[in-house]
Every structure is written in structure tokens, then in C-alpha cells.
Protein backbone atom coordinates (compact mmCIF):
# COMPACT_ATOMS: atom_id res chain seq x y z
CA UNK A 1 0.00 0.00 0.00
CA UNK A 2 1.69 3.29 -0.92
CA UNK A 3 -0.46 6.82 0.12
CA UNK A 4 0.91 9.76 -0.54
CA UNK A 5 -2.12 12.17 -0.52
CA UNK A 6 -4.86 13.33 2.03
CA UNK A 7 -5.61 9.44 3.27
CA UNK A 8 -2.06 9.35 4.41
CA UNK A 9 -2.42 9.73 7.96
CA UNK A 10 0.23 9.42 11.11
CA UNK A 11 3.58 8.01 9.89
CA UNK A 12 5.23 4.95 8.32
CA UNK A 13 3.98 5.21 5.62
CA UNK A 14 5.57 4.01 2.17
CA UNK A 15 5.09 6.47 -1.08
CA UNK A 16 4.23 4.91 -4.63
CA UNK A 17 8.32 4.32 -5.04
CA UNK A 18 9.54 3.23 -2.04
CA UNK A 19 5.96 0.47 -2.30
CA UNK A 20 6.85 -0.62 -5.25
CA UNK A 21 10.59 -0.94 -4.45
CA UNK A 22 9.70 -2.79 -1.34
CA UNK A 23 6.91 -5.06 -3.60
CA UNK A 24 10.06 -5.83 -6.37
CA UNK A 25 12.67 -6.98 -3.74
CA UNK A 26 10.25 -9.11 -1.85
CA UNK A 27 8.46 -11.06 -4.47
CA UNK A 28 11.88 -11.37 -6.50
CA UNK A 29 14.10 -12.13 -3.19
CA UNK A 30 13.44 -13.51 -0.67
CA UNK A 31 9.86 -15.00 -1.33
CA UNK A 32 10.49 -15.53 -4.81
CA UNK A 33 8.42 -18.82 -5.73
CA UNK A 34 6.57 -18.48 -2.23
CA UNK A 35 3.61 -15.65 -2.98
CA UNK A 36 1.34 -16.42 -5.43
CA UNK A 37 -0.85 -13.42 -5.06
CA UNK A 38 -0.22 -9.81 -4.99
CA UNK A 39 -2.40 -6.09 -4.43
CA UNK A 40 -0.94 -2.88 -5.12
CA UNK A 41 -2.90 0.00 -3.44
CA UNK A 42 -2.04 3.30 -4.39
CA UNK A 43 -3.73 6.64 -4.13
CA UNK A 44 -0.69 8.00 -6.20
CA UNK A 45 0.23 6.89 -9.70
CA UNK A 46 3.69 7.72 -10.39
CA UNK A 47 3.91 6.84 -14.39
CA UNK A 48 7.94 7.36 -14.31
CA UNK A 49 8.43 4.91 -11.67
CA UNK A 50 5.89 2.26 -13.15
CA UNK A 51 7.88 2.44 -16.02
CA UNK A 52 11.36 1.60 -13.88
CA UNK A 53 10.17 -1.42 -12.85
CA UNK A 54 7.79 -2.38 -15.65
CA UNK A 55 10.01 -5.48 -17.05
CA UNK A 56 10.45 -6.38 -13.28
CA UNK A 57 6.62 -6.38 -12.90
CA UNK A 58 6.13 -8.24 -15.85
CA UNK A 59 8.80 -10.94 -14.71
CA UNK A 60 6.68 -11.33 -11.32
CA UNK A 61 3.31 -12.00 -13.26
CA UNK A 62 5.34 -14.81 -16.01
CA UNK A 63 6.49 -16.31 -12.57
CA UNK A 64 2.69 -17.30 -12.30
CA UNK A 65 2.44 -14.76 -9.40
CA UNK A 66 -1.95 -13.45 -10.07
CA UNK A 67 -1.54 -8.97 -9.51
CA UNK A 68 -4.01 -6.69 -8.85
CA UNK A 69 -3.44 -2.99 -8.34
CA UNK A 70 -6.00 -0.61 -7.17
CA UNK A 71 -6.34 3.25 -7.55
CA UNK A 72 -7.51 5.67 -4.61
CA UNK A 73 -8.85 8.57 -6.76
CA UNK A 74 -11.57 11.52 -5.05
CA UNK A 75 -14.28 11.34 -3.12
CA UNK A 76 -12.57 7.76 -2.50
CA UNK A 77 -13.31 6.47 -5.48
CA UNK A 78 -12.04 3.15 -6.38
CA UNK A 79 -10.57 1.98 -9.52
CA UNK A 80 -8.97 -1.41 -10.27
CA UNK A 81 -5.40 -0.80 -12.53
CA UNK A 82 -4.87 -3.50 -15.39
CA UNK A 83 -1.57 -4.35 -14.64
């Protein structure tokens, strides 16, 4: 989960980077072959850093791994990403 925005409250918490960062090294160290199911939760898209880690992303999902990824938009609106 990475907030950045007005639902970010108190501290600890991981921006869109440093989630996705965190997401990469886990599920392509040290649990590599162990989770089979990933959600990214976001209520910041950061298109530059998708990009960085794109191929990496893609790697994850040929590794059978099933991702979902979730936008936090206004009013609290929902939307599912097609990752």
C-alpha cells in the first residue's frame, strides 16, 4: 500500500516508489516462488516509476504470481489498474 495524498495519515507510511521498491525486492528475493498473489494499493500513480520497474513487474506475473493494483482517486473512489 503506498499513500501519498490526504488518506495518508500518522507516519510509516511508504510512497508509490519506495511500495513498489519494497513489492520488487520481496516477491523477486526472498519470497520468490513463495507468494502467489499480490495487491498494489495506491492513491498515487507515479507513471515514471511504473515504467522503472515495468520489465520487473512483468517478470513477477510470467512467474505465475496473479496482480491486482488498485487506484484511490476523489471522493474515495475506487478503480482497479490493469496491470
Amino acid at each position: 500500500i503506498a499513500l501519498h495524498g490526504k488518506l495518508r495519515k500518522g507516519k510509516g507510511h511508504l510512497n508509490f516508489t519506495q511500495m513498489l521498491e519494497s513489492f520488487i525486492r520481496h516477491m523477486q528475493g526472498s519470497c520468490l516462488g513463495r507468494t502467489q498473489r499480490a495487491v498494489i494499493i495506491t492513491d498515487s500513480w507515479w507513471c515514471d516509476q511504473y515504467e522503472k520497474w515495468y520489465a520487473n513487474i512483468e517478470e513477477v506475473k510470467r512467474n505465475g504470481v496473479y496482480l491486482e493494483g488498485y487506484l484511490i482517486g476523489f471522493g474515495k473512489h475506487v478503480t482497479r489498474i490493469d496491470l
